[in-house]
C-alpha atoms as a PDB file:
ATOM      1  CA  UNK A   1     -30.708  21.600  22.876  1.00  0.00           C
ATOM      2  CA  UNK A   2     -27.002  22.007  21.613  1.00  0.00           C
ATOM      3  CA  UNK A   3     -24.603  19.387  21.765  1.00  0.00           C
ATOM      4  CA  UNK A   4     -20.980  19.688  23.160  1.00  0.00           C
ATOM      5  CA  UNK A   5     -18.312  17.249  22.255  1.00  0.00           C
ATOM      6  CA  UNK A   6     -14.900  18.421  23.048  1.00  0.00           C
ATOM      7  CA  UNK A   7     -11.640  16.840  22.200  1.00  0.00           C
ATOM      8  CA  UNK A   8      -8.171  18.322  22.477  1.00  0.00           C
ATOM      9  CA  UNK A   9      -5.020  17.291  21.629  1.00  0.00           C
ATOM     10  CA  UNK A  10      -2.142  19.336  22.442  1.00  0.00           C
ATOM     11  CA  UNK A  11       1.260  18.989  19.528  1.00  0.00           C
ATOM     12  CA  UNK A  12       4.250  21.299  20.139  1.00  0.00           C
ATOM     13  CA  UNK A  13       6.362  22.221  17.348  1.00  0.00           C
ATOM     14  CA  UNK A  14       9.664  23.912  17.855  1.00  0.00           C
ATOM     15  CA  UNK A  15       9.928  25.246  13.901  1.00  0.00           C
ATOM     16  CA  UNK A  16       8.474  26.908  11.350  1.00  0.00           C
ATOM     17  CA  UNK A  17       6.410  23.887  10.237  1.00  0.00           C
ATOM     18  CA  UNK A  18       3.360  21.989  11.683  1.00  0.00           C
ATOM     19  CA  UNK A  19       4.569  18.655  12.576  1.00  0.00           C
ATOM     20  CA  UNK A  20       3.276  15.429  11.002  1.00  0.00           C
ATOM     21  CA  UNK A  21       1.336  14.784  13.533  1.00  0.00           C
ATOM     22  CA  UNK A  22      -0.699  17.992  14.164  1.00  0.00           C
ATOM     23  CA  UNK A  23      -0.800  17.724  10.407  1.00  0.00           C
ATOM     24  CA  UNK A  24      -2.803  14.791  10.608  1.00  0.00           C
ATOM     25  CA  UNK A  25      -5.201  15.824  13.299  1.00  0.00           C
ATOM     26  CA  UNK A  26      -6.155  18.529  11.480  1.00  0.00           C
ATOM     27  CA  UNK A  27      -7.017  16.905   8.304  1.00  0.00           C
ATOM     28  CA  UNK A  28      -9.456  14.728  10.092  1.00  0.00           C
ATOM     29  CA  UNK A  29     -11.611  17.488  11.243  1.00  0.00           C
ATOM     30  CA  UNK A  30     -15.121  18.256  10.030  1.00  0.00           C
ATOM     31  CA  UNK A  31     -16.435  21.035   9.275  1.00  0.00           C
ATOM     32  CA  UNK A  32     -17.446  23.477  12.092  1.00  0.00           C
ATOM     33  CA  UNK A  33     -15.007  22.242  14.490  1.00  0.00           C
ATOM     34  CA  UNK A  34     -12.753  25.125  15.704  1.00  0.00           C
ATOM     35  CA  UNK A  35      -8.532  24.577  16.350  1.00  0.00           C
ATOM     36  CA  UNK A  36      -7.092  27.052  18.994  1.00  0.00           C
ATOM     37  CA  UNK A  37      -3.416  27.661  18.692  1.00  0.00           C
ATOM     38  CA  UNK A  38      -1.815  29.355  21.330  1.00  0.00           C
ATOM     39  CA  UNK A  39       1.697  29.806  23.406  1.00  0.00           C
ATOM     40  CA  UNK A  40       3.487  31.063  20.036  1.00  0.00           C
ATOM     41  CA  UNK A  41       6.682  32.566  19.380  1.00  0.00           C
ATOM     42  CA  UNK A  42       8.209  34.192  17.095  1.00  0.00           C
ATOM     43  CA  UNK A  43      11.740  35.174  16.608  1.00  0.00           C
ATOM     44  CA  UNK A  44      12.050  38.809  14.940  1.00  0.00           C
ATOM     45  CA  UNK A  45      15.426  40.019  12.882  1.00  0.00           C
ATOM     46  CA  UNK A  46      16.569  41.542  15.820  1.00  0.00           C
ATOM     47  CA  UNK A  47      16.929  38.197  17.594  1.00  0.00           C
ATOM     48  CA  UNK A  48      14.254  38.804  20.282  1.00  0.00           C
ATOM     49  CA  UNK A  49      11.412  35.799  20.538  1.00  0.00           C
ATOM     50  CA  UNK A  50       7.714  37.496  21.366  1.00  0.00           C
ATOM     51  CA  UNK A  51       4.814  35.618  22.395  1.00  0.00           C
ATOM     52  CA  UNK A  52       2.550  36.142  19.644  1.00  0.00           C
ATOM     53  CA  UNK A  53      -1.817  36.682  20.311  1.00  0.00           C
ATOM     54  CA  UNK A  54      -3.277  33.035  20.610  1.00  0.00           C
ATOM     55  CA  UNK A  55      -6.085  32.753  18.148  1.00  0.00           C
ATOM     56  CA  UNK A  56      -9.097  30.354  17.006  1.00  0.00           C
ATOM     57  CA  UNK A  57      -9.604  28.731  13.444  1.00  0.00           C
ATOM     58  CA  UNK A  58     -13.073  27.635  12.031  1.00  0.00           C
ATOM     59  CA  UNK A  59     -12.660  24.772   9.548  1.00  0.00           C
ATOM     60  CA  UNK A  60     -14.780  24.450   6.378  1.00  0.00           C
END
């Protein structure tokens, strides 16, 4: 039978760059586990913010 373990953390960053924090939970996964980002934006060079597609990552 499969296991389940789930854990979430939620970090908000309000710039270009991951914060130190949501740095650090990410180096600490293992392998297989999966990181969902989602709620992004994204200002274009017209000045308008969009709400970019959420998406999953798989780490190795």
């Amino acid at each position: 039978m499969p296991t389940l373990v789930v854990t979430t953390w939620k970090q908000t960053a309000a710039a270009l760059h991951l914060t130190a924090k949501a740095k650090d939970i990410l180096t600490r996964l293992k392998s297989g586990s999966k990181v969902f980002f989602d709620n992004i934006k994204a200002k274009g060079p017209d000045g308008t913010t969009r709400t970019l597609q959420s998406f999953f990552v798989s780490c190795q």
